[in-house]
C-alpha atoms as a PDB file:
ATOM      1  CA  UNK A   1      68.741  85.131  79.711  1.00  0.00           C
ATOM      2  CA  UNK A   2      70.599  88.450  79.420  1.00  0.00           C
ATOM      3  CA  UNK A   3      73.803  87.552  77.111  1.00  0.00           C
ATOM      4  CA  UNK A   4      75.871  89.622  79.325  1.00  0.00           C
ATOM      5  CA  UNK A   5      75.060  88.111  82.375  1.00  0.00           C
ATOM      6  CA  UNK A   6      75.874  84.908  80.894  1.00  0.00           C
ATOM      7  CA  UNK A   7      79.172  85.789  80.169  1.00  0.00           C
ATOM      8  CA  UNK A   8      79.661  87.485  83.386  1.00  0.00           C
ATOM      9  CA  UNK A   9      78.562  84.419  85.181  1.00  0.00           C
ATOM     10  CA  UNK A  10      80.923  82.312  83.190  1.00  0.00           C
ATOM     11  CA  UNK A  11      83.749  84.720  83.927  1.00  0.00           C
ATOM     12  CA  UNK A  12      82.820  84.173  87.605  1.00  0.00           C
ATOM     13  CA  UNK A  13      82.537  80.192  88.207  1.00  0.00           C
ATOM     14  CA  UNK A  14      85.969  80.452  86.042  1.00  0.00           C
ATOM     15  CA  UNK A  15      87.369  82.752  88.226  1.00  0.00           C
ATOM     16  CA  UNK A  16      86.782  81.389  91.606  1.00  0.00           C
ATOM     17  CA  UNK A  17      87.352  77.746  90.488  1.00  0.00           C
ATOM     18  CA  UNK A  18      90.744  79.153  89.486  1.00  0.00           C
ATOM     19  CA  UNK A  19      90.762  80.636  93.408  1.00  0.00           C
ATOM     20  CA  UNK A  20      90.832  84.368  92.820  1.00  0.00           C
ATOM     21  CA  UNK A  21      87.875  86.087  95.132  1.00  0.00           C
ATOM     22  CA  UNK A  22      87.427  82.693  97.416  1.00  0.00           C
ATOM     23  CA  UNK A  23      88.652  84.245 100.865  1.00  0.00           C
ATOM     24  CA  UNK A  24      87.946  81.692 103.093  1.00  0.00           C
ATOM     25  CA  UNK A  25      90.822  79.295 103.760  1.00  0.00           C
ATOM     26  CA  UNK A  26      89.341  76.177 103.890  1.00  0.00           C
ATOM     27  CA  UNK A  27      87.193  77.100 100.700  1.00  0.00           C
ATOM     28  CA  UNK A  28      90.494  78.328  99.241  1.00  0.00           C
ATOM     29  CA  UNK A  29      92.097  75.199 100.062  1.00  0.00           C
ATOM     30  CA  UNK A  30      89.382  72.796  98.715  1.00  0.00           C
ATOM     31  CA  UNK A  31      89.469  74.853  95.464  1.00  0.00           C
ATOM     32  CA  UNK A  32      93.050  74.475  95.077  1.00  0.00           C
ATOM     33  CA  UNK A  33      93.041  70.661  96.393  1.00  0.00           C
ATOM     34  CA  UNK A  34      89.979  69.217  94.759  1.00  0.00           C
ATOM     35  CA  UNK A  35      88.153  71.625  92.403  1.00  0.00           C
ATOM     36  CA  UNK A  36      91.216  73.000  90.368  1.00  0.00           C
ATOM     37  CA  UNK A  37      94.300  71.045  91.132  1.00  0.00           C
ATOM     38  CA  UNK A  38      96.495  71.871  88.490  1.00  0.00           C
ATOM     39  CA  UNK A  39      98.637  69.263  86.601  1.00  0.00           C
ATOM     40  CA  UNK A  40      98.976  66.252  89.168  1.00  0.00           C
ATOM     41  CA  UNK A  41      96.873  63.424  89.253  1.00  0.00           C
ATOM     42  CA  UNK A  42      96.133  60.658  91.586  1.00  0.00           C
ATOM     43  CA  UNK A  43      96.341  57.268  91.631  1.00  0.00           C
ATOM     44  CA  UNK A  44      92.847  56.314  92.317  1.00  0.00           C
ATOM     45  CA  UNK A  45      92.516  57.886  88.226  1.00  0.00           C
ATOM     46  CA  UNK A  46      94.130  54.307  86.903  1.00  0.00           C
ATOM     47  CA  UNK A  47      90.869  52.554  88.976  1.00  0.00           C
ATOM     48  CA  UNK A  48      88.925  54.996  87.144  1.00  0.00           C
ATOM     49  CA  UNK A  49      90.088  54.751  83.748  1.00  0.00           C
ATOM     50  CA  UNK A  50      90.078  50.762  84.090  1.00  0.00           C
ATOM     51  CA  UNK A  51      86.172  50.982  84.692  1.00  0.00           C
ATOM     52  CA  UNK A  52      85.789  53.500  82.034  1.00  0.00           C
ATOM     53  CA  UNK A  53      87.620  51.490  79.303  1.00  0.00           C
ATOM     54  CA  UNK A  54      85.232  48.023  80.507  1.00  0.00           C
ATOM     55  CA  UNK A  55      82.350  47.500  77.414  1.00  0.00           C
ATOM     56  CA  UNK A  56      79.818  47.473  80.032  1.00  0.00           C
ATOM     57  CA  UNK A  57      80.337  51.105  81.840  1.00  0.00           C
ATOM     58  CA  UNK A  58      77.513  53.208  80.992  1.00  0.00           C
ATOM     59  CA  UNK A  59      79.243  55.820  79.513  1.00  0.00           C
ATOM     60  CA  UNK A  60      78.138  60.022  79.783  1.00  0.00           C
ATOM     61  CA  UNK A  61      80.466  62.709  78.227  1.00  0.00           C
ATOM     62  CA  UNK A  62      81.111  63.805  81.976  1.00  0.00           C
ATOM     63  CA  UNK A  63      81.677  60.897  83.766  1.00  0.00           C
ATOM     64  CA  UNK A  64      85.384  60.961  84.372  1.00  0.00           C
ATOM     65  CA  UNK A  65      85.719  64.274  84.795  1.00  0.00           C
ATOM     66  CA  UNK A  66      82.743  63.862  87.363  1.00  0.00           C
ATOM     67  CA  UNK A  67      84.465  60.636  89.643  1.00  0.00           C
ATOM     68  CA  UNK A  68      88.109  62.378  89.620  1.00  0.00           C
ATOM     69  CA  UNK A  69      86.362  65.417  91.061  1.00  0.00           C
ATOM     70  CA  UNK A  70      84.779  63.268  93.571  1.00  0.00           C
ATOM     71  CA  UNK A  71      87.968  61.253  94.166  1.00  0.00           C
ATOM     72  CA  UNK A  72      89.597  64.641  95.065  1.00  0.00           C
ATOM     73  CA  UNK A  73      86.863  65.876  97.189  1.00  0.00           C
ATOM     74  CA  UNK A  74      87.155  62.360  99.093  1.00  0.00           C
ATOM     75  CA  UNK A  75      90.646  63.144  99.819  1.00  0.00           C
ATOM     76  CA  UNK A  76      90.253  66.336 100.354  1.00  0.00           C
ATOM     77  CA  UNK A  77      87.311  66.112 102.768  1.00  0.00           C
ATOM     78  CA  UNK A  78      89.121  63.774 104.770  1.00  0.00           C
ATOM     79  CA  UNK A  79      85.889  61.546 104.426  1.00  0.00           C
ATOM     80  CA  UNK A  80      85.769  58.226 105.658  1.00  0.00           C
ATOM     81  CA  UNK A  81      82.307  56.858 104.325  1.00  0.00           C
ATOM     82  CA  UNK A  82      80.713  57.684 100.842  1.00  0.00           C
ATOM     83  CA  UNK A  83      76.848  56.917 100.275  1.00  0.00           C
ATOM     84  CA  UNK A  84      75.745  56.720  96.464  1.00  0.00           C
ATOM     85  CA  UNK A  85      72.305  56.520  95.667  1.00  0.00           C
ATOM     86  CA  UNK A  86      71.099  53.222  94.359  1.00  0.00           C
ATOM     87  CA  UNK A  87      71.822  53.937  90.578  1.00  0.00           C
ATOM     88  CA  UNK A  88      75.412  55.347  90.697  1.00  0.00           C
ATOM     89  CA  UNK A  89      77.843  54.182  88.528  1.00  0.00           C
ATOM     90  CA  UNK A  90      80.748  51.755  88.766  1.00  0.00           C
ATOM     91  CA  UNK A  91      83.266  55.330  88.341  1.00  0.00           C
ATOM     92  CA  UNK A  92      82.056  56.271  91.653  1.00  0.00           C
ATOM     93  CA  UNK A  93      82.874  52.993  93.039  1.00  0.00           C
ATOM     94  CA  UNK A  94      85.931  53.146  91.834  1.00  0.00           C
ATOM     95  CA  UNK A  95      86.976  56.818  92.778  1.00  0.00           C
ATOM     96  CA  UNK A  96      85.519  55.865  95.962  1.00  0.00           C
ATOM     97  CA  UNK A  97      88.062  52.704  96.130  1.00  0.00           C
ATOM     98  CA  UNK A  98      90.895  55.130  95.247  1.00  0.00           C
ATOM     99  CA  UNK A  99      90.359  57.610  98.017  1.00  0.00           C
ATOM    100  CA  UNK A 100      90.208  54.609 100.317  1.00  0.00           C
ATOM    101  CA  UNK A 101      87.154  55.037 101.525  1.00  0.00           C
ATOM    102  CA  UNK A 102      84.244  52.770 102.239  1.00  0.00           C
ATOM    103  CA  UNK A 103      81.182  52.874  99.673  1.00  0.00           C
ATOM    104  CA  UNK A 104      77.700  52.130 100.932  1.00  0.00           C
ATOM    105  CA  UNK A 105      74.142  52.649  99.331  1.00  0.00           C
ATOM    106  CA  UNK A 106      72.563  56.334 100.473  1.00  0.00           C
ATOM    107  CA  UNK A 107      68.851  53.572 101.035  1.00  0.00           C
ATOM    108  CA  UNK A 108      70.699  51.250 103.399  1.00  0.00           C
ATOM    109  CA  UNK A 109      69.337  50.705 106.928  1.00  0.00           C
ATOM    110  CA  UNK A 110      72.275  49.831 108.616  1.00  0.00           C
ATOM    111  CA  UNK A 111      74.808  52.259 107.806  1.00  0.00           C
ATOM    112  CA  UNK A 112      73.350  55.892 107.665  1.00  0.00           C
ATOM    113  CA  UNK A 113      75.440  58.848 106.968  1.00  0.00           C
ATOM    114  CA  UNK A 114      76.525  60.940 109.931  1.00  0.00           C
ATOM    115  CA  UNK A 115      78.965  64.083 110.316  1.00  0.00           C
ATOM    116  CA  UNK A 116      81.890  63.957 107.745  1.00  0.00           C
ATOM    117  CA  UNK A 117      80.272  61.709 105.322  1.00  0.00           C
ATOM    118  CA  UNK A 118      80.037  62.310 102.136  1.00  0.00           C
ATOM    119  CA  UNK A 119      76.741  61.462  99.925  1.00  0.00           C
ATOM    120  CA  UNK A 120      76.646  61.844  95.459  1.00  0.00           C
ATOM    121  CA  UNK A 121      72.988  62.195  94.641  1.00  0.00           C
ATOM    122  CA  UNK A 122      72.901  61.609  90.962  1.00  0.00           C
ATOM    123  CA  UNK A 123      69.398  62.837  89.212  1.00  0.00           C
ATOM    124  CA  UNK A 124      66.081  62.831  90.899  1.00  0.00           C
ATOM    125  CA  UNK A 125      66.971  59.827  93.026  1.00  0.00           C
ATOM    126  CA  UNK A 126      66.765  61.545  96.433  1.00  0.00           C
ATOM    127  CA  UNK A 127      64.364  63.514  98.066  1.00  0.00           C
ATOM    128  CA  UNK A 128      64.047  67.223  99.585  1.00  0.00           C
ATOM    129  CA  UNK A 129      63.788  66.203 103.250  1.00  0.00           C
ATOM    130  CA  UNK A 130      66.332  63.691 102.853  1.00  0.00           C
ATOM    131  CA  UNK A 131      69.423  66.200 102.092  1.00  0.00           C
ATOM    132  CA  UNK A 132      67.601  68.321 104.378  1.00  0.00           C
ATOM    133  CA  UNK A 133      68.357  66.008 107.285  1.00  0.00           C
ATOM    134  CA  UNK A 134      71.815  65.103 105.770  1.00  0.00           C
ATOM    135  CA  UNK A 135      73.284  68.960 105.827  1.00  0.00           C
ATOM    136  CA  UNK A 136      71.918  69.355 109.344  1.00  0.00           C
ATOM    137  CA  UNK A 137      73.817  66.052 110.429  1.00  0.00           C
ATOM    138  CA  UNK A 138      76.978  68.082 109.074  1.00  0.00           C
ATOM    139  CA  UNK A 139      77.238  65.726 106.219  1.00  0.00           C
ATOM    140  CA  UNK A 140      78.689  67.096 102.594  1.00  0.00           C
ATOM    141  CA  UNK A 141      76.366  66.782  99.655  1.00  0.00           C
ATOM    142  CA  UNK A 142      77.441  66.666  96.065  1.00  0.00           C
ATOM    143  CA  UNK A 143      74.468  66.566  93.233  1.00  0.00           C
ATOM    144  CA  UNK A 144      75.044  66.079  89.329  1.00  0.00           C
ATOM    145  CA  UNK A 145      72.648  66.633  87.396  1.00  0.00           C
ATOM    146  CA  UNK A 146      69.657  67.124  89.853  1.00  0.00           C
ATOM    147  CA  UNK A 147      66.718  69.056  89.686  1.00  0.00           C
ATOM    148  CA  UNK A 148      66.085  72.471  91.038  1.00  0.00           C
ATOM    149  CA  UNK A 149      64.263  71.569  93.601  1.00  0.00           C
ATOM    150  CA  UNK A 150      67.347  69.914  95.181  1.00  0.00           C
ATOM    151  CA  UNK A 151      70.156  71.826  94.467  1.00  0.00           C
ATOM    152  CA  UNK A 152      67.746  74.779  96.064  1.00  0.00           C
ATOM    153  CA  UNK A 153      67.520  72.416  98.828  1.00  0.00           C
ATOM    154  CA  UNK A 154      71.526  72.600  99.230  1.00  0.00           C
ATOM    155  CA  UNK A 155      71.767  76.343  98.795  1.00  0.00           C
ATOM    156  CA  UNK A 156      69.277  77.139 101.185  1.00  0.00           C
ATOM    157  CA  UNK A 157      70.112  74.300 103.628  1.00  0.00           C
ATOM    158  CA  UNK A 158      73.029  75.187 104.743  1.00  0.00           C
ATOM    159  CA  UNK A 159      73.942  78.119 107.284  1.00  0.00           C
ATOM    160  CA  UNK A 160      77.253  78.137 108.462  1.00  0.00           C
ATOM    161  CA  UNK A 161      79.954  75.997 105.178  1.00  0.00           C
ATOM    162  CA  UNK A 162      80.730  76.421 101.772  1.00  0.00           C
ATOM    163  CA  UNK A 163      78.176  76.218  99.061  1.00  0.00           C
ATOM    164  CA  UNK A 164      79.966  75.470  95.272  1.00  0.00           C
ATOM    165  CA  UNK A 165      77.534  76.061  92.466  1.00  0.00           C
ATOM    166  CA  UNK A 166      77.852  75.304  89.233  1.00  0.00           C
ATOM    167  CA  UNK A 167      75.833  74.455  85.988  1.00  0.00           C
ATOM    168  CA  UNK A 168      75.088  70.329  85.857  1.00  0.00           C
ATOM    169  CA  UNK A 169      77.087  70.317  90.029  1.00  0.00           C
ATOM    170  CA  UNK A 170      76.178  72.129  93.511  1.00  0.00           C
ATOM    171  CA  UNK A 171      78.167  70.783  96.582  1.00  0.00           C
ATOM    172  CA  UNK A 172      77.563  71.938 100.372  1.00  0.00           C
ATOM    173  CA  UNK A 173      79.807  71.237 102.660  1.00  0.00           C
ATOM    174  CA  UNK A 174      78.289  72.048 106.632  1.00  0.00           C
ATOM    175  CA  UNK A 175      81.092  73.543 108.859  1.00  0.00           C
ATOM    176  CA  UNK A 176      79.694  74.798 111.910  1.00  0.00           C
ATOM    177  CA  UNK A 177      83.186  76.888 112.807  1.00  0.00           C
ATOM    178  CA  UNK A 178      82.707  78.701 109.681  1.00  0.00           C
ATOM    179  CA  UNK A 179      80.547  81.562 108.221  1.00  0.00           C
ATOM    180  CA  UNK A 180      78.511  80.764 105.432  1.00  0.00           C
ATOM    181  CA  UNK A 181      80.512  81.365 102.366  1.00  0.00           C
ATOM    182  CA  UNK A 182      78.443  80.739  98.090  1.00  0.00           C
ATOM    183  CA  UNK A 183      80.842  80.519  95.095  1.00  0.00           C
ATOM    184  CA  UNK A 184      79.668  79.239  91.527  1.00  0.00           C
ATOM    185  CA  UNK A 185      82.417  77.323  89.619  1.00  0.00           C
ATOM    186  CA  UNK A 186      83.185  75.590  86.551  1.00  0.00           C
ATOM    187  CA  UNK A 187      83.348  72.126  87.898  1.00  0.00           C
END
């Protein structure tokens, strides 16, 4: 990769997570409320942190940063319903429990996610046609860590929302009353 295209793309996902060049209002506003909130916390972070200090929580270098971001975007979302694939950890449970929302499994039969959901795919653990159908049921998706093939599949899925890109996350967010609007940011 070009060095100076690295740079530049580092000076962009800083830039727009920071809110400068993100025109839309309700992309503004998620930036501001969820991405990049500045020095406030929540208190869903103490559920988090109690998980995170437990011997058995299987630890990544990420991982808090990763379920306060999705605590905020809970909140922020206004979501009511969060589906985790079957090997999420016990931080998304818990950031989950501090947004008050409910927490089901992304395989279960009885509960399947419909508009204003949200859904964490962690990995390779979903399939292509799967967040296909889940961003035309207006549903947000948020992947960490996933391969290309997927976060492709959220890029290109998605006509009318906001699409945040960055380099381990991608989220899409449908919004039919909205034009289509791509950022990258440093998550």
């Amino acid at each position: 990769m070009n060095p100076l295209a690295f740079i530049g793309n580092a000076y962009l996902r800083w830039r727009h997570s920071r809110g400068f060049g993100v025109h839309s209002p309700f992309a503004y506003n998620l930036v501001k409320t969820a991405v990049s909130p500045g020095g406030y916390g929540y208190y869903g972070y103490d559920l988090i942190d109690d998980v995170l200090l437990s011997p058995d929580a299987g630890q990544s270098r990420h991982l808090k940063k990763d379920a306060q971001l999705l605590l905020r975007l809970l909140v922020a979302l206004g979501s009511k319903r969060l589906f985790l694939t079957h090997a999420s950890r016990r931080a998304f449970h818990a950031a989950a429990e501090g947004a008050g929302v409910e927490c089901h499994p992304l395989s279960s039969r009885k509960e399947t996610p419909r508009h204003g959901d949200f859904v964490l795919i962690e990995g390779n653990s979903c399939d292509v046609q799967s967040i296909s159908e889940l961003l035309g049921n207006g549903v947000a998706v948020m992947t960490i860590d996933s391969p290309d093939r997927l976060t492709d599949c959220i890029e290109n899925g998605i006509s009318r929302g906001v699409i945040f890109t960055g380099t381990r996350i991608v989220l899409g967010v449908p919004r039919k009353e909205m034009a289509l609007v791509r950022h990258s940011m440093r998550f």
